[in-house]
Protein backbone atom coordinates (compact mmCIF):
# COMPACT_ATOMS: atom_id res chain seq x y z
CA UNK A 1 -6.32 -11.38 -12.08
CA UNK A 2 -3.58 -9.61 -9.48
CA UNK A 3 -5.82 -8.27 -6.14
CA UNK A 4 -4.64 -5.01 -4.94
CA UNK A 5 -5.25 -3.98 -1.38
CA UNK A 6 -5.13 -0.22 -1.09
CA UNK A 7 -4.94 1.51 2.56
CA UNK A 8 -5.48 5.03 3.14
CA UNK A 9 -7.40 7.39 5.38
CA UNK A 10 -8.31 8.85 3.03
CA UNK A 11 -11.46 7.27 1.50
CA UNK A 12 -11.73 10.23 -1.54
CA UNK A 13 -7.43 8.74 -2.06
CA UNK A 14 -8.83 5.15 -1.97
CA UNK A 15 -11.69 5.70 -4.61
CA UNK A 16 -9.49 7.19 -6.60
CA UNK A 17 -6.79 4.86 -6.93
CA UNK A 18 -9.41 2.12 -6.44
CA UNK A 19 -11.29 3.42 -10.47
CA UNK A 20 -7.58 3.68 -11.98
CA UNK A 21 -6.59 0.55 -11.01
CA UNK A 22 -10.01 -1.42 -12.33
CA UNK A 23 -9.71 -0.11 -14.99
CA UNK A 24 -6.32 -1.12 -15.64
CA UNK A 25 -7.55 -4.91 -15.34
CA UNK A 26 -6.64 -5.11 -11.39
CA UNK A 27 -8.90 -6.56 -8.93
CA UNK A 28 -9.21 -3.98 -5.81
CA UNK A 29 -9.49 -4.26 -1.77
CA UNK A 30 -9.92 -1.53 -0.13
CA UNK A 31 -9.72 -0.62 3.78
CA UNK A 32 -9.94 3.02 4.63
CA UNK A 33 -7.48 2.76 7.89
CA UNK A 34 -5.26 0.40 9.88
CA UNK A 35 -7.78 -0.99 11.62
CA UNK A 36 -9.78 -2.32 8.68
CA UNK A 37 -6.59 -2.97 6.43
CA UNK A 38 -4.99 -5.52 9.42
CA UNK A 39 -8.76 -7.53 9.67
CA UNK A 40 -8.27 -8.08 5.78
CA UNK A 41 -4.61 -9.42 6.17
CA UNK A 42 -5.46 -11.56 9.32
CA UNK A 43 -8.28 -13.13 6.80
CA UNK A 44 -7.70 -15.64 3.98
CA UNK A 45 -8.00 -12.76 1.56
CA UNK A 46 -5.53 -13.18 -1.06
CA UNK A 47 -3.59 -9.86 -2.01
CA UNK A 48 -0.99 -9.91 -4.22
CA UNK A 49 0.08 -6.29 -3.99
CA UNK A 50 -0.33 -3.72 -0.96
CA UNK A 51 -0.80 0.23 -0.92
CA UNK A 52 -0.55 1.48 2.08
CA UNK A 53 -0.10 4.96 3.44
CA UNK A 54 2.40 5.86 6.35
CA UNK A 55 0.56 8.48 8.32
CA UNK A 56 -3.24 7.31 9.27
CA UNK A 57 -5.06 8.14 12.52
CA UNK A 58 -4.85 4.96 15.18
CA UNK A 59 -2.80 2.58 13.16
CA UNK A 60 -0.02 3.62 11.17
CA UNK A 61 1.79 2.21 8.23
CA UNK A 62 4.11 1.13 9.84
CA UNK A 63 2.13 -0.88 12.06
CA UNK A 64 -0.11 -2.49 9.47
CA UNK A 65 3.45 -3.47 7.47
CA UNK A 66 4.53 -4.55 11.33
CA UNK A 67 1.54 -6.85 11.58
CA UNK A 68 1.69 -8.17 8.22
CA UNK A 69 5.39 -9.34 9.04
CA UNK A 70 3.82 -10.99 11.96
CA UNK A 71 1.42 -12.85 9.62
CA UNK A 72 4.32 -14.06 7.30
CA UNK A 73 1.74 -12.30 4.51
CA UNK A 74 4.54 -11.21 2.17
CA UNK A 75 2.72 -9.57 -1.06
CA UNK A 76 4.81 -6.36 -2.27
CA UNK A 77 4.28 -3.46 -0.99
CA UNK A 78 4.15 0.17 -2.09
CA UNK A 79 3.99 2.99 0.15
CA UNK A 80 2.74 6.42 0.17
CA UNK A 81 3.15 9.52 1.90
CA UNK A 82 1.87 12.78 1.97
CA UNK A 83 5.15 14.36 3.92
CA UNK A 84 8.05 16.02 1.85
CA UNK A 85 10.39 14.19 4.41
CA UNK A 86 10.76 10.92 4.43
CA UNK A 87 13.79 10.01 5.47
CA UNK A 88 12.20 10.09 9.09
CA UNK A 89 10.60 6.70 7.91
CA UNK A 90 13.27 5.49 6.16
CA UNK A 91 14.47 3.66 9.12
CA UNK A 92 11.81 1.73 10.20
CA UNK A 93 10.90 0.89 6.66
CA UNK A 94 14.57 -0.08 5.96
CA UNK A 95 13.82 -2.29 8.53
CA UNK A 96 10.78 -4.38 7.11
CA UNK A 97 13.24 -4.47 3.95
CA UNK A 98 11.64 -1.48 1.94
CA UNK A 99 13.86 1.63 0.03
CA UNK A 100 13.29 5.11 -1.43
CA UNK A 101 12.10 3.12 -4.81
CA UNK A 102 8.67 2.03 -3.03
CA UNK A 103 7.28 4.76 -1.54
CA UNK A 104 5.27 7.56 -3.70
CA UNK A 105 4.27 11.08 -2.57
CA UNK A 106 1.41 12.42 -2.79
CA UNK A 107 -0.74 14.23 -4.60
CA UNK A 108 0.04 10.28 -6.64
CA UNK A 109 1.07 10.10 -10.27
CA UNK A 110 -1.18 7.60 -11.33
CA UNK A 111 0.56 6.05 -14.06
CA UNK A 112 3.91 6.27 -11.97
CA UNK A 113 1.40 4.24 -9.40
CA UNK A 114 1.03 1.94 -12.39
CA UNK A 115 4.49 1.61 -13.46
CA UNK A 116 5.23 0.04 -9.69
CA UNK A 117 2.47 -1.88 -9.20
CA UNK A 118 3.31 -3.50 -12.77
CA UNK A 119 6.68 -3.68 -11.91
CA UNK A 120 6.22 -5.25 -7.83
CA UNK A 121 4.06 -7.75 -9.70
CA UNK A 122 6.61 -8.39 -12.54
CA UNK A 123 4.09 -7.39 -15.31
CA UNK A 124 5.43 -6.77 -18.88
């Protein structure tokens, strides 16, 4: 079974995603910030496949995908955002190897969610 590790501020975001994606057979992580989603990577957790949301309070995105570079963890990633302009992040995401094709917006299409995750993982 694939273990997701979904990041978000949000904790009403994370619950959601967290139900959709049990019940589409995934097993789910969840850290509800920076600071908790970096403690999971530094751990022997596996995670096959990280969420993880740009703009959070403290630690960003872009530092938790900074510090998982630094841990040679290298599980796809998918990234959301809640702003209608990204290409402000583009750059520094360009940087850790990342396009347009993996971030989502939100309010998130779940089965769009789905879709990526299935296709990061190379599910059928």
């Amino acid at each position: 079974m694939y273990k997701i590790l979904v990041v978000d501020d949000e904790p009403q975001i994370v619950r959601v995603m967290q139900r959709f994606l049990i019940k589409m057979g995934f097993e789910v992580a969840e850290a509800t910030g920076g600071e908790e989603a970096i403690e999971l990577l530094r751990s022997d957790i596996k995670i096959d496949l990280m969420i993880v949301d740009l703009k959070m309070p403290k630690i960003s995105g872009i530092e938790v995908l900074s510090e998982m570079n630094k841990l040679n963890r290298k599980q796809p990633t998918i990234i959301l955002t809640g702003s209608i302009d990204t290409t402000k992040y583009l750059k520094e995401l360009k940087d850790f190897g990342y396009t347009i094709k993996d971030i989502l917006h939100k309010p998130v299409d779940l089965f769009a969610l789905l879709d990526l995750v299935k296709n990061k993982l190379q599910i059928a």
